[in-house]
Structures are given as structure tokens and as C-alpha cells.
C-alpha atoms as a PDB file:
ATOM      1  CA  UNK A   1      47.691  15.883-144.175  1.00  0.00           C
ATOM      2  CA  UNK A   2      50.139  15.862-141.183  1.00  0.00           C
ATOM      3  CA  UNK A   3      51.927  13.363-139.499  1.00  0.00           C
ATOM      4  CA  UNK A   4      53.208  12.860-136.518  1.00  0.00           C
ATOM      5  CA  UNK A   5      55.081  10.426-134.851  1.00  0.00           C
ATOM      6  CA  UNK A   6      56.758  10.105-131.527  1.00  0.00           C
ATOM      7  CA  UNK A   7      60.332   8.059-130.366  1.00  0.00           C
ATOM      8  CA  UNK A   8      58.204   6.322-128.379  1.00  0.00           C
ATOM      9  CA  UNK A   9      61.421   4.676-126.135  1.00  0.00           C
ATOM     10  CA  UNK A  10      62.262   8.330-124.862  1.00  0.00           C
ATOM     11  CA  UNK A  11      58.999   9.587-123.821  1.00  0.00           C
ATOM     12  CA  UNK A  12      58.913   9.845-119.934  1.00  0.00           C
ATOM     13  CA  UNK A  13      54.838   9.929-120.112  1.00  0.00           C
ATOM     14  CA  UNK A  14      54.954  13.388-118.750  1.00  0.00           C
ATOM     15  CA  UNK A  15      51.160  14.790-120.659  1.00  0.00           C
ATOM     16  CA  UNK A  16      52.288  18.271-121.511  1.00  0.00           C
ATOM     17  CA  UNK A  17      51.325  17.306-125.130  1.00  0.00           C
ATOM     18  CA  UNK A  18      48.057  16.268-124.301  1.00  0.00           C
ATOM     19  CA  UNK A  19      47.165  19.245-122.944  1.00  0.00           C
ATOM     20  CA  UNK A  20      48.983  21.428-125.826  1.00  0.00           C
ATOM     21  CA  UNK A  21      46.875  19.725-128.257  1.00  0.00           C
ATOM     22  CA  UNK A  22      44.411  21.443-129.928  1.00  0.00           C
ATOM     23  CA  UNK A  23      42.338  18.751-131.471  1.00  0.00           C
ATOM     24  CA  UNK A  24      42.889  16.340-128.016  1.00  0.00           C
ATOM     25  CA  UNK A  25      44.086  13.693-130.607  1.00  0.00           C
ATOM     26  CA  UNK A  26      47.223  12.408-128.306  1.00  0.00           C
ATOM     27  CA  UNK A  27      46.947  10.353-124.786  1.00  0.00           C
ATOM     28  CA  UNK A  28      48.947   7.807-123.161  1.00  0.00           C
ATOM     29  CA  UNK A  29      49.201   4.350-124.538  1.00  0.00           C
ATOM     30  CA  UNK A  30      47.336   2.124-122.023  1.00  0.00           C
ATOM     31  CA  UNK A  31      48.883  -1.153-123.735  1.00  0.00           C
ATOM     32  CA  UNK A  32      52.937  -0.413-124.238  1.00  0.00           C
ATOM     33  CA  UNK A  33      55.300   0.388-121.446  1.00  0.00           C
ATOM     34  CA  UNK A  34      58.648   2.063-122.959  1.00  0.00           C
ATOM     35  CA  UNK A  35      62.300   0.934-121.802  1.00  0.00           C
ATOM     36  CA  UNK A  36      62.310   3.667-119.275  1.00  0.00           C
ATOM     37  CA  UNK A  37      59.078   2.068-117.621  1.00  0.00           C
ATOM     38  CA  UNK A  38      56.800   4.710-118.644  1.00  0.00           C
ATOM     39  CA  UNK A  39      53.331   4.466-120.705  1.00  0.00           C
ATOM     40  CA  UNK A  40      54.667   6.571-124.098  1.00  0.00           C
ATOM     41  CA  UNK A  41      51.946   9.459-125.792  1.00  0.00           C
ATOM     42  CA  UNK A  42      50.688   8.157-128.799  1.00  0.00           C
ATOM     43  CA  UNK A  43      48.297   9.867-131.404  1.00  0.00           C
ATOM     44  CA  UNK A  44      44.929   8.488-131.061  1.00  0.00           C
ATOM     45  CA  UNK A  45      43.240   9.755-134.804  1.00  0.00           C
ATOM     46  CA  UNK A  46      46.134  10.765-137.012  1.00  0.00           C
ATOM     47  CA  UNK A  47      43.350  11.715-139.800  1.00  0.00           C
ATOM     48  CA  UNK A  48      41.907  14.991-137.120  1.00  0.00           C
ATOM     49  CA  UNK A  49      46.168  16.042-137.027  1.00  0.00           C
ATOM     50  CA  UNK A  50      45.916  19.580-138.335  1.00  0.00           C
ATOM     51  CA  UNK A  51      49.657  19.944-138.390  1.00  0.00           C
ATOM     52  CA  UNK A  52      50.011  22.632-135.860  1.00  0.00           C
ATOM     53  CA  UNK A  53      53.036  20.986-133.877  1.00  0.00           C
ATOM     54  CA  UNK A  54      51.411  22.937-130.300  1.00  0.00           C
ATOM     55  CA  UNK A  55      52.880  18.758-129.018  1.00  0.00           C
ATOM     56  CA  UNK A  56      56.043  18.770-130.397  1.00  0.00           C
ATOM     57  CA  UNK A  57      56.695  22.625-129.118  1.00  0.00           C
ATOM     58  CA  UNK A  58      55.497  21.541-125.632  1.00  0.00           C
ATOM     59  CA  UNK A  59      57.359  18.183-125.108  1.00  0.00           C
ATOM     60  CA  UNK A  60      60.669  18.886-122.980  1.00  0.00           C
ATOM     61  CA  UNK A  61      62.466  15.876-124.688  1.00  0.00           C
ATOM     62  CA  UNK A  62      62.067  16.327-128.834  1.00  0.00           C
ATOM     63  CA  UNK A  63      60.530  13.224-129.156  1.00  0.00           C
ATOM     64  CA  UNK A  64      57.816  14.431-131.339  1.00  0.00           C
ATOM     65  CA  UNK A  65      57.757  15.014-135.343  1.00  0.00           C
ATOM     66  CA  UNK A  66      55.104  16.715-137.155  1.00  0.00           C
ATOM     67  CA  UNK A  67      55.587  16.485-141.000  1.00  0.00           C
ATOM     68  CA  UNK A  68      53.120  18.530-143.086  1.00  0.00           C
END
């Protein structure tokens, strides 16, 4: 199973993960607000992850991981 996990205080909120993902499994918390004032992506059903790291290619600042 994969895992992924985002650095949740450097993600500007900018979505191009959301789109890149496959399974649609990632979308902006609605609760947390990071340091930088912005709502950080966060994987919604880690289980559905099929490891294929489409988010953490896409995202412009490295803050995603995806561990097979």
C-alpha cells in the first residue's frame, strides 16, 4: 500500500495535485489553515492511494511524499 503525506506548513493551496490525481483522493482541508494562511491539500482515503505519485510530480513546492 502507498503512502503519502504532505508538509502541510509549505503548501500554498495551489490544487494542481488535485487535478493530477488519478483516483481524486486529495482536496483542500476545509478545517486547518497553514502558517502561510493557506487551506493545505490533504489525502482524503489513503486506503484508494495507488502509489502513482501523478501529486507529488505536479506540486511546484516538493511538499508531497509517496512511499510504496
Amino acid at each position: 500500500m502507498a503512502k503519502v503525506t504532505f508538509k502541510k506548513d509549505l503548501c500554498k493551496g495551489c490544487g494542481l495535485c488535485i487535478t493530477a490525481c488519478p483516483k481524486k483522493i486529495i482536496a483542500l482541508s476545509k478545517d486547518e489553515i497553514n502558517q502561510k494562511g493557506h487551506h493545505p491539500a490533504e489525502i482524503t482515503d489513503q486506503e484508494k492511494c495507488i502509489g502513482c505519485a501523478f501529486c507529488a510530480t505536479m506540486c511546484p513546492d516538493c511538499v508531497i511524499t509517496v512511499e510504496k
